[in-house]
C-alpha atoms as a PDB file:
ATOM      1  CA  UNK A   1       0.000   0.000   0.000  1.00  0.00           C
ATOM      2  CA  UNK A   2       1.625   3.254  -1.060  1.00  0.00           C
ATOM      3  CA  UNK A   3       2.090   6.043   1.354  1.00  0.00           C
ATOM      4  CA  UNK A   4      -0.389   8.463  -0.267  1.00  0.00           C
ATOM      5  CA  UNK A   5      -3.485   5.757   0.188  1.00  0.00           C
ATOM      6  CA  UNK A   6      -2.099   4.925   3.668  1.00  0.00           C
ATOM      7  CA  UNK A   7      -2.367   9.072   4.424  1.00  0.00           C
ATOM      8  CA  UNK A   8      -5.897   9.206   3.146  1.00  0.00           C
ATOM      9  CA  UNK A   9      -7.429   6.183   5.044  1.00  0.00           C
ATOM     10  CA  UNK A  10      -5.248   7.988   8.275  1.00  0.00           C
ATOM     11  CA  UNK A  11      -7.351  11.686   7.646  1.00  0.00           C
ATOM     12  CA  UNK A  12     -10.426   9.882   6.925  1.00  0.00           C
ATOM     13  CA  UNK A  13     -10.328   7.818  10.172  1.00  0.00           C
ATOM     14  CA  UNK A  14      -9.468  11.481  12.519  1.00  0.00           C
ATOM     15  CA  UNK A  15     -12.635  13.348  10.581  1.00  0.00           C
ATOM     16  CA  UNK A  16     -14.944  10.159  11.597  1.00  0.00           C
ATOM     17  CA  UNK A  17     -13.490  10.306  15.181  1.00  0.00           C
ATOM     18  CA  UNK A  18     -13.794  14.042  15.128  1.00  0.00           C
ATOM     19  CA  UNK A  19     -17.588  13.891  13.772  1.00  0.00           C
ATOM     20  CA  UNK A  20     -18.503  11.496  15.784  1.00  0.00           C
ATOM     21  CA  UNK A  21     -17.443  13.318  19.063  1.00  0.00           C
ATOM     22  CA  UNK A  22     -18.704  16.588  17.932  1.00  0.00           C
ATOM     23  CA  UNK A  23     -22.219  15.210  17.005  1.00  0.00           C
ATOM     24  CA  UNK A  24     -23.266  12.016  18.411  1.00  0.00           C
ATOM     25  CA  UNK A  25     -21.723  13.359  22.208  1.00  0.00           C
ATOM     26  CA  UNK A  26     -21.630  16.798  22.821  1.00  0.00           C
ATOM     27  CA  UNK A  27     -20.385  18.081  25.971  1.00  0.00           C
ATOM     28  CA  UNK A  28     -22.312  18.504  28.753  1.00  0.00           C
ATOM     29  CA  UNK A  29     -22.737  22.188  30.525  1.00  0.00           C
ATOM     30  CA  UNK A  30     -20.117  22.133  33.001  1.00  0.00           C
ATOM     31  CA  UNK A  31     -21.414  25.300  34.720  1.00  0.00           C
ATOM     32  CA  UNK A  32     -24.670  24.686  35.900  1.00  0.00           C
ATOM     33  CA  UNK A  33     -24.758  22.728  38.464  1.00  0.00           C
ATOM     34  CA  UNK A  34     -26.951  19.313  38.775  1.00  0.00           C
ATOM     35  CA  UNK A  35     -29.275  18.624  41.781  1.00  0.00           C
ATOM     36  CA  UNK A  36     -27.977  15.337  43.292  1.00  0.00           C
ATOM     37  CA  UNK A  37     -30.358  11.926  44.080  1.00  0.00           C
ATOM     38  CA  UNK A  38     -31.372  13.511  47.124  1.00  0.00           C
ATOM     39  CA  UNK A  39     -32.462  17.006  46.154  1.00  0.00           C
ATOM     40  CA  UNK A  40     -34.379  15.248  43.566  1.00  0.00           C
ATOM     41  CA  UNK A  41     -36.156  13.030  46.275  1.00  0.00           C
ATOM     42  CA  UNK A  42     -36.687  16.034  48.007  1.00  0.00           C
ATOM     43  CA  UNK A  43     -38.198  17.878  45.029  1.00  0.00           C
ATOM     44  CA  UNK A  44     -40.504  15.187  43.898  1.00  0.00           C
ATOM     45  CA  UNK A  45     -41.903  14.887  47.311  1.00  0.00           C
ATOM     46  CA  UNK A  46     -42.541  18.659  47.623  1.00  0.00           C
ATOM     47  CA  UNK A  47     -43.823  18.728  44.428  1.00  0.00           C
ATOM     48  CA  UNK A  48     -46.544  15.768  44.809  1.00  0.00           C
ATOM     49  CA  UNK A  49     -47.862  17.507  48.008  1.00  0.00           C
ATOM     50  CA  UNK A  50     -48.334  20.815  45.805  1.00  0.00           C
ATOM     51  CA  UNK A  51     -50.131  18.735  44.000  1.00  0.00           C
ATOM     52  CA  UNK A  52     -52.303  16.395  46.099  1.00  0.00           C
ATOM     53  CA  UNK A  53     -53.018  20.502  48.502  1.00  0.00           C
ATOM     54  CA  UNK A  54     -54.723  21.690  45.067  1.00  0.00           C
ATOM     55  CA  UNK A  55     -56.328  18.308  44.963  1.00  0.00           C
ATOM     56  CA  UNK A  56     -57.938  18.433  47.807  1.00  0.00           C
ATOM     57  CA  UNK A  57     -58.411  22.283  48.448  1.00  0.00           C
ATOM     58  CA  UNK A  58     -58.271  24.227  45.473  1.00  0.00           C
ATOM     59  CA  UNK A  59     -59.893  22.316  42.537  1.00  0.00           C
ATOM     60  CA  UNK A  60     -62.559  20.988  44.192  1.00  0.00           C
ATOM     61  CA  UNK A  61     -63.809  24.862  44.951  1.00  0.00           C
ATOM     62  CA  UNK A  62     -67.624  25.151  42.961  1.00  0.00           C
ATOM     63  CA  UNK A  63     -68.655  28.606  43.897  1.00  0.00           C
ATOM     64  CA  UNK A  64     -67.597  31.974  45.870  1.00  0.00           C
ATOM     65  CA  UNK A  65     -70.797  33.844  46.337  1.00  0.00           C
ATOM     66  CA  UNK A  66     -70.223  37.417  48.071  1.00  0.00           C
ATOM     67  CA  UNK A  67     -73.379  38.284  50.220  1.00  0.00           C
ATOM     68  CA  UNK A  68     -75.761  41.239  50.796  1.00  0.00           C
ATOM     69  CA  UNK A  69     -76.645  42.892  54.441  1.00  0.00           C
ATOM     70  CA  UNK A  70     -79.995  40.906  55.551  1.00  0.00           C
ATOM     71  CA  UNK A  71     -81.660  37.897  54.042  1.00  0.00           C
ATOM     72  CA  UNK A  72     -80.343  36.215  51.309  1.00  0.00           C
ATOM     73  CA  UNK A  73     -81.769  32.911  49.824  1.00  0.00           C
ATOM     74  CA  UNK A  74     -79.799  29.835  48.522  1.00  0.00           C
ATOM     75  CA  UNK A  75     -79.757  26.768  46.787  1.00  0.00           C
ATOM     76  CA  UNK A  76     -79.467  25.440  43.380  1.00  0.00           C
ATOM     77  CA  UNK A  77     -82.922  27.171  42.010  1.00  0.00           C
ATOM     78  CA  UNK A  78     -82.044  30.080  39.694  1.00  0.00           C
ATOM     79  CA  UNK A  79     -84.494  32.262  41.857  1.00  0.00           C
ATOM     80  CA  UNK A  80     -82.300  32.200  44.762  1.00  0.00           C
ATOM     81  CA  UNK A  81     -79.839  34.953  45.592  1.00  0.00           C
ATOM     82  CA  UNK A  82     -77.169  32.614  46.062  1.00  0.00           C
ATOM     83  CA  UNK A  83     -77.220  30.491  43.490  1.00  0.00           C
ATOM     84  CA  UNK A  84     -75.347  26.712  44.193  1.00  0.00           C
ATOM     85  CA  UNK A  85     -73.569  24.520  41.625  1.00  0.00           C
ATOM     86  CA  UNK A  86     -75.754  21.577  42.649  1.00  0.00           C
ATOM     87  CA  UNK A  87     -77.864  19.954  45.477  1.00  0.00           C
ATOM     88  CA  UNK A  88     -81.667  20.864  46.555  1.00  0.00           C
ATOM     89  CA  UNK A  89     -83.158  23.848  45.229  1.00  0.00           C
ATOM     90  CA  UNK A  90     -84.219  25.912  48.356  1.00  0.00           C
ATOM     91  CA  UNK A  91     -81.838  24.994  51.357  1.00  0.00           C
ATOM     92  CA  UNK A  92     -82.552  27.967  53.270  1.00  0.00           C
ATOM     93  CA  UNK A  93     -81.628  31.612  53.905  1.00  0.00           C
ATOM     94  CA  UNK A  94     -78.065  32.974  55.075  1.00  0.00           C
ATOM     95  CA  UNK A  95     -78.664  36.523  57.066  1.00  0.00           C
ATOM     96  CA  UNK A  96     -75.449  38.822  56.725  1.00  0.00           C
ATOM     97  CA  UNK A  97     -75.749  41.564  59.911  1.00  0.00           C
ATOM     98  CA  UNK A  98     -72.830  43.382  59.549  1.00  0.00           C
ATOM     99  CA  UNK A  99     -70.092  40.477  59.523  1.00  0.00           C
ATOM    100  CA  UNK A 100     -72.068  37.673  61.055  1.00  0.00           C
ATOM    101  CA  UNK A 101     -73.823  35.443  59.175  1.00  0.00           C
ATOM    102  CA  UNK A 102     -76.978  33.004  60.616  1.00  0.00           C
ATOM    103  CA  UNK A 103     -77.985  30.150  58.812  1.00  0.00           C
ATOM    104  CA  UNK A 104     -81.209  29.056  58.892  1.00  0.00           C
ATOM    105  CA  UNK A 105     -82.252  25.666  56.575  1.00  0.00           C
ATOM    106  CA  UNK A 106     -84.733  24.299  54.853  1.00  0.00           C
ATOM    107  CA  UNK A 107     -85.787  20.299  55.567  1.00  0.00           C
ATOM    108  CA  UNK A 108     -84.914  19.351  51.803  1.00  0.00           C
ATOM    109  CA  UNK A 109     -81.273  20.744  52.548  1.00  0.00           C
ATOM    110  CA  UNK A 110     -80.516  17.876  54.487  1.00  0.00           C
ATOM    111  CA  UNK A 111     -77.959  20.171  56.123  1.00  0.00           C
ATOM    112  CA  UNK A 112     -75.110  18.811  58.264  1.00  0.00           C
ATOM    113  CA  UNK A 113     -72.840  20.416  60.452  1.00  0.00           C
ATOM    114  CA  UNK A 114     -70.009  18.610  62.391  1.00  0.00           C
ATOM    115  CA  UNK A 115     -72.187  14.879  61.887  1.00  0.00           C
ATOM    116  CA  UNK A 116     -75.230  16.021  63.221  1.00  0.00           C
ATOM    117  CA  UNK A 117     -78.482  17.912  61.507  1.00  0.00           C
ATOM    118  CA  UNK A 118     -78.603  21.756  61.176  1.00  0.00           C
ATOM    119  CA  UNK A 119     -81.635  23.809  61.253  1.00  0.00           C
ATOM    120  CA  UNK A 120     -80.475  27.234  62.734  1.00  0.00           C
ATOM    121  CA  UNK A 121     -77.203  28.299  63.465  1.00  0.00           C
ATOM    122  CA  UNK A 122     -74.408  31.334  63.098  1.00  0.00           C
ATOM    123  CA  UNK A 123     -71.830  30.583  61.477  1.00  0.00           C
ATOM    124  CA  UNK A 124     -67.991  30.713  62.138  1.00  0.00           C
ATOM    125  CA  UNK A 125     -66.308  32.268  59.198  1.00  0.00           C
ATOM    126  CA  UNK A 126     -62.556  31.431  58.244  1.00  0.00           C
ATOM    127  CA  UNK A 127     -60.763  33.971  60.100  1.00  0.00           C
ATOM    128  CA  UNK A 128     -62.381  32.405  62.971  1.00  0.00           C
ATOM    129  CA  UNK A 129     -60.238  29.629  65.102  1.00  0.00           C
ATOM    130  CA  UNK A 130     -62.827  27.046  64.423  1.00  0.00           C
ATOM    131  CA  UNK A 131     -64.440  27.641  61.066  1.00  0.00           C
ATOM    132  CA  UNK A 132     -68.002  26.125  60.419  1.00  0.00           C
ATOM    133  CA  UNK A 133     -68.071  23.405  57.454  1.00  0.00           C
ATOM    134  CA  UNK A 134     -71.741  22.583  56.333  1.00  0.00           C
ATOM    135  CA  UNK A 135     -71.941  19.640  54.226  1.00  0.00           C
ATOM    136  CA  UNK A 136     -75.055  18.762  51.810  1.00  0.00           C
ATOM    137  CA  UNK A 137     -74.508  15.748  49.696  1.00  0.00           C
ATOM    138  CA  UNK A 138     -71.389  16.685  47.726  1.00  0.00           C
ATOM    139  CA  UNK A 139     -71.033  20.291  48.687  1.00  0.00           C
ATOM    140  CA  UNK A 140     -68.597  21.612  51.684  1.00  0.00           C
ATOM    141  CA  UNK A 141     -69.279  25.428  52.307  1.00  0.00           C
ATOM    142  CA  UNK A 142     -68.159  28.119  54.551  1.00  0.00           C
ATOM    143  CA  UNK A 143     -68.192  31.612  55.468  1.00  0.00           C
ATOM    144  CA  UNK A 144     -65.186  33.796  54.076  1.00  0.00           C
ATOM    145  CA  UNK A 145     -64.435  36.817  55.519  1.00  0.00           C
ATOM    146  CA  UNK A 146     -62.059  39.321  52.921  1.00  0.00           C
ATOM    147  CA  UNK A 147     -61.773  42.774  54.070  1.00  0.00           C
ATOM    148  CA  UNK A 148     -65.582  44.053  53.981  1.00  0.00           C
ATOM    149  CA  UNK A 149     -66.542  41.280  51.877  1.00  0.00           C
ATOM    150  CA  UNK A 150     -68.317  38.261  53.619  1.00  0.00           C
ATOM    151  CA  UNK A 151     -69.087  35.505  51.492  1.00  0.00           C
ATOM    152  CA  UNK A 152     -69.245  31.401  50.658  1.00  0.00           C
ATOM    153  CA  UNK A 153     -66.714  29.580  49.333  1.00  0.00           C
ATOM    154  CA  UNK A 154     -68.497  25.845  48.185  1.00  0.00           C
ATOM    155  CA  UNK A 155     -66.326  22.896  47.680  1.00  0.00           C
ATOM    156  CA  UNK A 156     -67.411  20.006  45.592  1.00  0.00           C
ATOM    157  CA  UNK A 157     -65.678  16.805  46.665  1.00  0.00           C
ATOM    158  CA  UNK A 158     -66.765  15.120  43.253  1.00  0.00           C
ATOM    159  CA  UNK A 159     -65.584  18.292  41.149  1.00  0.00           C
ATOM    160  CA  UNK A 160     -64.493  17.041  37.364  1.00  0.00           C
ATOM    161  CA  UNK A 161     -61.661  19.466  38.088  1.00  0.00           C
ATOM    162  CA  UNK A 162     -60.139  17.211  39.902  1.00  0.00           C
ATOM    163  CA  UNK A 163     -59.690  14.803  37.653  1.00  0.00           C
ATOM    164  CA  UNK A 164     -59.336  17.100  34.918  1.00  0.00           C
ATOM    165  CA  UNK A 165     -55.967  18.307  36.512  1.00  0.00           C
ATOM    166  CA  UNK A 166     -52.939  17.652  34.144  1.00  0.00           C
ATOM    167  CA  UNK A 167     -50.452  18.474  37.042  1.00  0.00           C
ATOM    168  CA  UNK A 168     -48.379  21.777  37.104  1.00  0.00           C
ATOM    169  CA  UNK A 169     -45.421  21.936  34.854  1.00  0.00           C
ATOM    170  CA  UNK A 170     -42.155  23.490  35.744  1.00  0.00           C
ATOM    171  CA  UNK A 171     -38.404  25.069  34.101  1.00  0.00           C
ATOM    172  CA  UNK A 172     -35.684  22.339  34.632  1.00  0.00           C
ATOM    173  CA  UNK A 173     -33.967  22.108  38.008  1.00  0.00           C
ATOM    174  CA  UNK A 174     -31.663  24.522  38.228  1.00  0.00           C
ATOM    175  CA  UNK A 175     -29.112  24.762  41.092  1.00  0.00           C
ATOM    176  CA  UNK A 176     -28.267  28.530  40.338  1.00  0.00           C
ATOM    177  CA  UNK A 177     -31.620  29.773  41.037  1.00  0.00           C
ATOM    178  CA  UNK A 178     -30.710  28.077  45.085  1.00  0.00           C
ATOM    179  CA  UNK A 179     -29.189  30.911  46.920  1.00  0.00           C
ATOM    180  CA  UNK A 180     -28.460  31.757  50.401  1.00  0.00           C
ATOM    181  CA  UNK A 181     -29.670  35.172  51.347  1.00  0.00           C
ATOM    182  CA  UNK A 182     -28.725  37.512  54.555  1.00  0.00           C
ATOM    183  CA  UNK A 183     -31.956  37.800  56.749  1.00  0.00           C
ATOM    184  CA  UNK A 184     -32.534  41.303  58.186  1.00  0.00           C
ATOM    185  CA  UNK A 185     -35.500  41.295  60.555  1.00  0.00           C
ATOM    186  CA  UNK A 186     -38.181  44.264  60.961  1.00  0.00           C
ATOM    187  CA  UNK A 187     -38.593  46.059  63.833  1.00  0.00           C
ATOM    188  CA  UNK A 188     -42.127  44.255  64.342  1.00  0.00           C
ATOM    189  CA  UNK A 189     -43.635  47.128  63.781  1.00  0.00           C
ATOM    190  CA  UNK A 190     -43.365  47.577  59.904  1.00  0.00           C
ATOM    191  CA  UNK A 191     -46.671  46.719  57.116  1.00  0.00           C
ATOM    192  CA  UNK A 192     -47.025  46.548  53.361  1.00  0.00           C
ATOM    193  CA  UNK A 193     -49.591  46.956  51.253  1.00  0.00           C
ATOM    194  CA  UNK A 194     -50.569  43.655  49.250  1.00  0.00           C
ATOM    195  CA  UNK A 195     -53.074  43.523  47.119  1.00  0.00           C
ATOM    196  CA  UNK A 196     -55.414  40.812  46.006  1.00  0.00           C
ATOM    197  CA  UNK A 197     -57.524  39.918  43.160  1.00  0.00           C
ATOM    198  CA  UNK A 198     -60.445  41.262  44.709  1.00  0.00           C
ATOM    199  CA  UNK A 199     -58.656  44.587  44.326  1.00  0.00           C
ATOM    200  CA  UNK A 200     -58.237  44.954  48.051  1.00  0.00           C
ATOM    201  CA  UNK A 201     -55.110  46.052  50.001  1.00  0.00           C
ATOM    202  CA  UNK A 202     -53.734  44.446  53.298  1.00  0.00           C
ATOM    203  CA  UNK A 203     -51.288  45.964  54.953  1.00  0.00           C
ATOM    204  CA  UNK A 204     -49.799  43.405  56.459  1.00  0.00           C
ATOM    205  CA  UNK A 205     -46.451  42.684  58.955  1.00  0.00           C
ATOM    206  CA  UNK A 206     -43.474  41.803  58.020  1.00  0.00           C
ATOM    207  CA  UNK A 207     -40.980  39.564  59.884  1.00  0.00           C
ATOM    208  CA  UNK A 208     -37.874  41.458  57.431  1.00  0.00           C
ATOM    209  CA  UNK A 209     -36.060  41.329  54.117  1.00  0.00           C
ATOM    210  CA  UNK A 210     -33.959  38.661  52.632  1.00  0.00           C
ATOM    211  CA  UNK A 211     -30.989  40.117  50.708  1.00  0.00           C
ATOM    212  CA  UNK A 212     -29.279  38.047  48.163  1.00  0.00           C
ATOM    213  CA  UNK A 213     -27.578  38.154  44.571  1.00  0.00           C
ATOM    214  CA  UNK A 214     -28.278  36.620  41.582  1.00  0.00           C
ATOM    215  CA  UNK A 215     -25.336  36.695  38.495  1.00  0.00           C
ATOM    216  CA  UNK A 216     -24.026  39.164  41.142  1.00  0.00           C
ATOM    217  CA  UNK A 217     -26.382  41.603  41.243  1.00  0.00           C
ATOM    218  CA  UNK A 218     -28.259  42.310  44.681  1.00  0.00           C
ATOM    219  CA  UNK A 219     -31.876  41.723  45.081  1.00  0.00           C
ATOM    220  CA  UNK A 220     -34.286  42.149  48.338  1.00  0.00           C
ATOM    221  CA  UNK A 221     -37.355  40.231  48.885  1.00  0.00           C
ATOM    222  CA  UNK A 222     -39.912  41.056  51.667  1.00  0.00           C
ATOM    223  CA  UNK A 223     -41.263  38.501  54.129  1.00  0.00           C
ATOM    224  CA  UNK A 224     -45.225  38.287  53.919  1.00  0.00           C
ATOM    225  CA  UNK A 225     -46.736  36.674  57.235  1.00  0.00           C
ATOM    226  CA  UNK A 226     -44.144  34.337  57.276  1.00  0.00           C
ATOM    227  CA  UNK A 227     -41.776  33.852  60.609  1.00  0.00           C
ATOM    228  CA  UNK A 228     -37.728  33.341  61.031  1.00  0.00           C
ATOM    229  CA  UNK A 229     -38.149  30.780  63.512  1.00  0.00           C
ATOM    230  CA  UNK A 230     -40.804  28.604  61.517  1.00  0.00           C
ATOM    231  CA  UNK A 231     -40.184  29.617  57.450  1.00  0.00           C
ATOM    232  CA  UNK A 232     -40.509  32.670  55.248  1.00  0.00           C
ATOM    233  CA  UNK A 233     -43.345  33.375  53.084  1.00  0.00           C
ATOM    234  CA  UNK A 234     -42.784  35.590  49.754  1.00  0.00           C
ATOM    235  CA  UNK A 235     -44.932  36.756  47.050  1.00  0.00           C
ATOM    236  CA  UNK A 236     -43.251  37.774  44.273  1.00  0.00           C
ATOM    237  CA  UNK A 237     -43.124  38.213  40.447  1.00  0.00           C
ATOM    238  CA  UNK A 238     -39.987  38.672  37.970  1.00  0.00           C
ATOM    239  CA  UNK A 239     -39.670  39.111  34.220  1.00  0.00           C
ATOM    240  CA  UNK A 240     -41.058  35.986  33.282  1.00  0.00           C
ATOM    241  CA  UNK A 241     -44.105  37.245  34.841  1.00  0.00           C
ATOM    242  CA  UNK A 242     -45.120  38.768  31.324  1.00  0.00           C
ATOM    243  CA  UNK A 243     -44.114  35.288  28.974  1.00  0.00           C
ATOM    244  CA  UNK A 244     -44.129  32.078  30.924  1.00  0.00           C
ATOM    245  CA  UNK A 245     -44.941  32.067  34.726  1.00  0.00           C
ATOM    246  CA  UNK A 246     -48.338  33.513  36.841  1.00  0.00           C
ATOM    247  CA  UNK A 247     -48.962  37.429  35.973  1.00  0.00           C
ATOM    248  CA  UNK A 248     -50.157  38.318  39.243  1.00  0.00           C
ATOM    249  CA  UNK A 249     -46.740  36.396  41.122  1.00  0.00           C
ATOM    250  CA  UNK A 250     -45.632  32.961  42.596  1.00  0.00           C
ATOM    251  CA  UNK A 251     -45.672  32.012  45.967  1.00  0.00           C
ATOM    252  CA  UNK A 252     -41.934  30.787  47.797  1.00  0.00           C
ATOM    253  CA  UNK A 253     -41.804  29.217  51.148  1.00  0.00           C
ATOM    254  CA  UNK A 254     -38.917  28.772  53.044  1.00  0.00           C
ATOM    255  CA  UNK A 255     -37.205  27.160  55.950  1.00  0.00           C
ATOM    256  CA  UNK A 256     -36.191  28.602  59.140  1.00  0.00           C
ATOM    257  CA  UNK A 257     -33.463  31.518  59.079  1.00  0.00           C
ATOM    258  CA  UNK A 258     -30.457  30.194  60.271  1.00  0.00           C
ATOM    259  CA  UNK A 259     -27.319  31.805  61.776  1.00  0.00           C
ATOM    260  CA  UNK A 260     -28.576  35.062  59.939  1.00  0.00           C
ATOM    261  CA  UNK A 261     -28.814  33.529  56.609  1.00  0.00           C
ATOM    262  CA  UNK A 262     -31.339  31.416  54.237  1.00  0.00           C
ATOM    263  CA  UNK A 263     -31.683  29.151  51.616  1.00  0.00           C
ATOM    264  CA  UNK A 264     -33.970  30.631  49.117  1.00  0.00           C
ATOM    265  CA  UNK A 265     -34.888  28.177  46.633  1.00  0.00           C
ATOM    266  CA  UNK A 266     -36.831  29.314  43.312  1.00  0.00           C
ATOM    267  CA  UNK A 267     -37.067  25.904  41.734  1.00  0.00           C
ATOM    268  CA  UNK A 268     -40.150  25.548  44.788  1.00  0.00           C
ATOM    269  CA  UNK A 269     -41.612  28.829  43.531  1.00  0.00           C
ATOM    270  CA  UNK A 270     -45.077  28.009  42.599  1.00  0.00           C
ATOM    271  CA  UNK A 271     -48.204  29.490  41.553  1.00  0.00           C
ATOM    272  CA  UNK A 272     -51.341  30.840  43.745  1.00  0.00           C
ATOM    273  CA  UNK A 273     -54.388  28.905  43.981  1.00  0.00           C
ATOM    274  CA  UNK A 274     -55.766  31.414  41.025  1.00  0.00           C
ATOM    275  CA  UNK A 275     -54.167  29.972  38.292  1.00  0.00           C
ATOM    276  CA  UNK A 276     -56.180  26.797  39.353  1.00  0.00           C
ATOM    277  CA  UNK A 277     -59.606  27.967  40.312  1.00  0.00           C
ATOM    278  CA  UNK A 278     -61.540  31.202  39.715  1.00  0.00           C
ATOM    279  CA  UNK A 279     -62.910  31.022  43.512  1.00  0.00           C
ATOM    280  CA  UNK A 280     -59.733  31.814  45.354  1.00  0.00           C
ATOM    281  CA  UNK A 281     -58.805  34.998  46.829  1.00  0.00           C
ATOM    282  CA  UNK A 282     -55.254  34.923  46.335  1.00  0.00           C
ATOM    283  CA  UNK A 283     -52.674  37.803  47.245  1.00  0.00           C
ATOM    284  CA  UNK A 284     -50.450  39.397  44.214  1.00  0.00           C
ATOM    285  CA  UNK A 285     -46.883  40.426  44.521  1.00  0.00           C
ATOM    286  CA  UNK A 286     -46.610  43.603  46.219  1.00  0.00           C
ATOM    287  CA  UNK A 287     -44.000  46.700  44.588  1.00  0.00           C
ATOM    288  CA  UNK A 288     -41.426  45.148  46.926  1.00  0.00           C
ATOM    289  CA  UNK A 289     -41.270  42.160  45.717  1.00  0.00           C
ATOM    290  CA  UNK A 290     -41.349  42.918  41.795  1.00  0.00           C
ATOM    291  CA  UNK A 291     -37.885  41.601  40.846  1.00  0.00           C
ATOM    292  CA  UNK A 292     -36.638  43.541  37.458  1.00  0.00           C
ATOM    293  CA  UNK A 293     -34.830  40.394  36.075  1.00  0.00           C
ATOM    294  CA  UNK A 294     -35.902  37.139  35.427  1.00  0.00           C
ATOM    295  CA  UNK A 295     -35.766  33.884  37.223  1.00  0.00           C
ATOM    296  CA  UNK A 296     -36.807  31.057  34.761  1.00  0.00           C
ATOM    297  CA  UNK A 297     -36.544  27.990  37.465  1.00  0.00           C
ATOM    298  CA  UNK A 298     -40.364  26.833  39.427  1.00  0.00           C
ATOM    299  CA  UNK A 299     -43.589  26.919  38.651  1.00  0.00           C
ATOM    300  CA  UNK A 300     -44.541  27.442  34.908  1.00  0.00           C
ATOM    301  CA  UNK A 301     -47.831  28.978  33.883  1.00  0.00           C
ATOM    302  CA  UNK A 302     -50.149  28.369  30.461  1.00  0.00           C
ATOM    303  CA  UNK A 303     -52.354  31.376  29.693  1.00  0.00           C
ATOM    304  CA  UNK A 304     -54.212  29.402  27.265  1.00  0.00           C
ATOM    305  CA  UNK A 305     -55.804  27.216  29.579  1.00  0.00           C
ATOM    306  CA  UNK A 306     -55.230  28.840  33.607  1.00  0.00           C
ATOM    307  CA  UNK A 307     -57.226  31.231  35.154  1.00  0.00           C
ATOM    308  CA  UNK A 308     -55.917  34.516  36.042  1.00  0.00           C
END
């Protein structure tokens, strides 16, 4: 075999080596760091409890029905003033005197309170410590108090929502978006105003500000009703607010602060109730929380198909 041929077959094997290694095996990102087995674990778990909480309490919700001062009647009958998803037509009348609401039902309602038959009773609303539950067939309902509103919130343990439910869908894990901030605590006497779809502002305490940095640059979120010793509680938007995630903001939950620091993790940021059912009340990021860049790792959101 002359030298020539022997070059040839030599330059033809190094461009098939070389093709195959550029195309068939790329090279993996070396800079973003993976999530290990256990972080994994720890996600999935998180994430089916997400889950299995809008399961149970979000998409079975069937009505929120805002009442008027004095008498108002209910059931499923279109004459009623509070109109019901389902069940008997005229199960009584719900009296609203100034925040308090009295129940009083009809015999076809086949109302039940706690196991045993209602007739006439006032009702414990939900910023109460022991909340009244009134069950009729395959409706749950309850007295919600928002603001100046006071209303009922009906749950329908056989909702097709429920079943309906593809599951929420999320960016890839990202390890990045993990960061440990500094924890500066209010004074205890500090509020901000958060509003709410209703259009309603709280102003609400604050436990204090995580700081932390991102590519960085510094960024401050502010503790909503959340504690250092038991978890933080943020509501927040970023960029992706206006392409792929909730418009209103996602919820984050923390652990405990620790030593002055902690771990903030945005692959568990996750959308409100809202983007589920069109009976929650949910709170919307507040000006301090509105972060100007974007985080692409938690909860996505589909506009085509959520409620907002």
């Amino acid at each position: 075999m002359n030298r020539k041929l022997v070059f040839l077959q030599g330059m033809s094997f190094m461009f098939l080596m070389l093709a195959t290694s550029s195309y068939a095996l790329p090279p993996a990102d070396q800079t973003k760091p993976l999530p290990d087995a256990a972080y994994q674990q720890s996600f999935d778990q998180w994430k089916n409890e997400l889950v299995q909480d809008r399961k149970e309490n979000w998409l079975t919700l069937a009505g929120l029905f805002w009442l008027k001062p004095g008498d108002n009647t209910f059931g499923a009958d279109p004459e009623n003033a509070v109109v019901f998803p389902k069940g008997p037509g005229h199960a009584g009348v719900l009296t609203l005197q100034g925040q308090d609401v009295t129940a009083k039902f009809s015999p076809e309602a086949n109302a039940m309170i706690g196991g045993k038959p209602a007739t006439t009773i006032k009702l414990n609303p939900d910023t109460s410590d022991n909340t009244t539950v009134v069950e009729m067939g395959d409706l749950r309902w309850h007295v919600i108090v928002r603001g100046q509103r006071v209303g009922i919130r009906v749950k329908d343990v056989n909702n097709e929502a429920v079943q309906k439910y593809k599951g929420p869908e999320f960016f890839p894990l990202d390890l990045s978006y993990r960061v440990t901030a500094t924890w500066i605590p209010s004074d205890g006497k500090k509020t901000v105003d958060v509003p709410n779809v209703l259009g309603d502002i709280d102003p609400t305490p604050i436990a204090g500000t995580a700081v932390f940095k991102l590519n960085g640059v510094e960024y401050r979120l502010t503790d909503l009703g959340g504690s250092a010793a038991n978890g933080l509680f943020f509501v927040f938007n970023d960029t992706t607010s206006k392409t792929d995630t909730y418009p209103g903001g996602r919820f984050l939950t923390t652990g405990p602060v620790v030593n002055g620091t902690v771990v903030i993790d945005f692959n568990r940021a996750h959308n409100p109730p809202c983007s589920v059912t069109a009976y929650a009340t949910c709170p919307l990021a507040p000006k301090e929380n509105r972060l100007a860049v974007a985080i692409p790792a938690g909860e996505k959101y589909d506009r085509t198909h959520g409620h907002h």
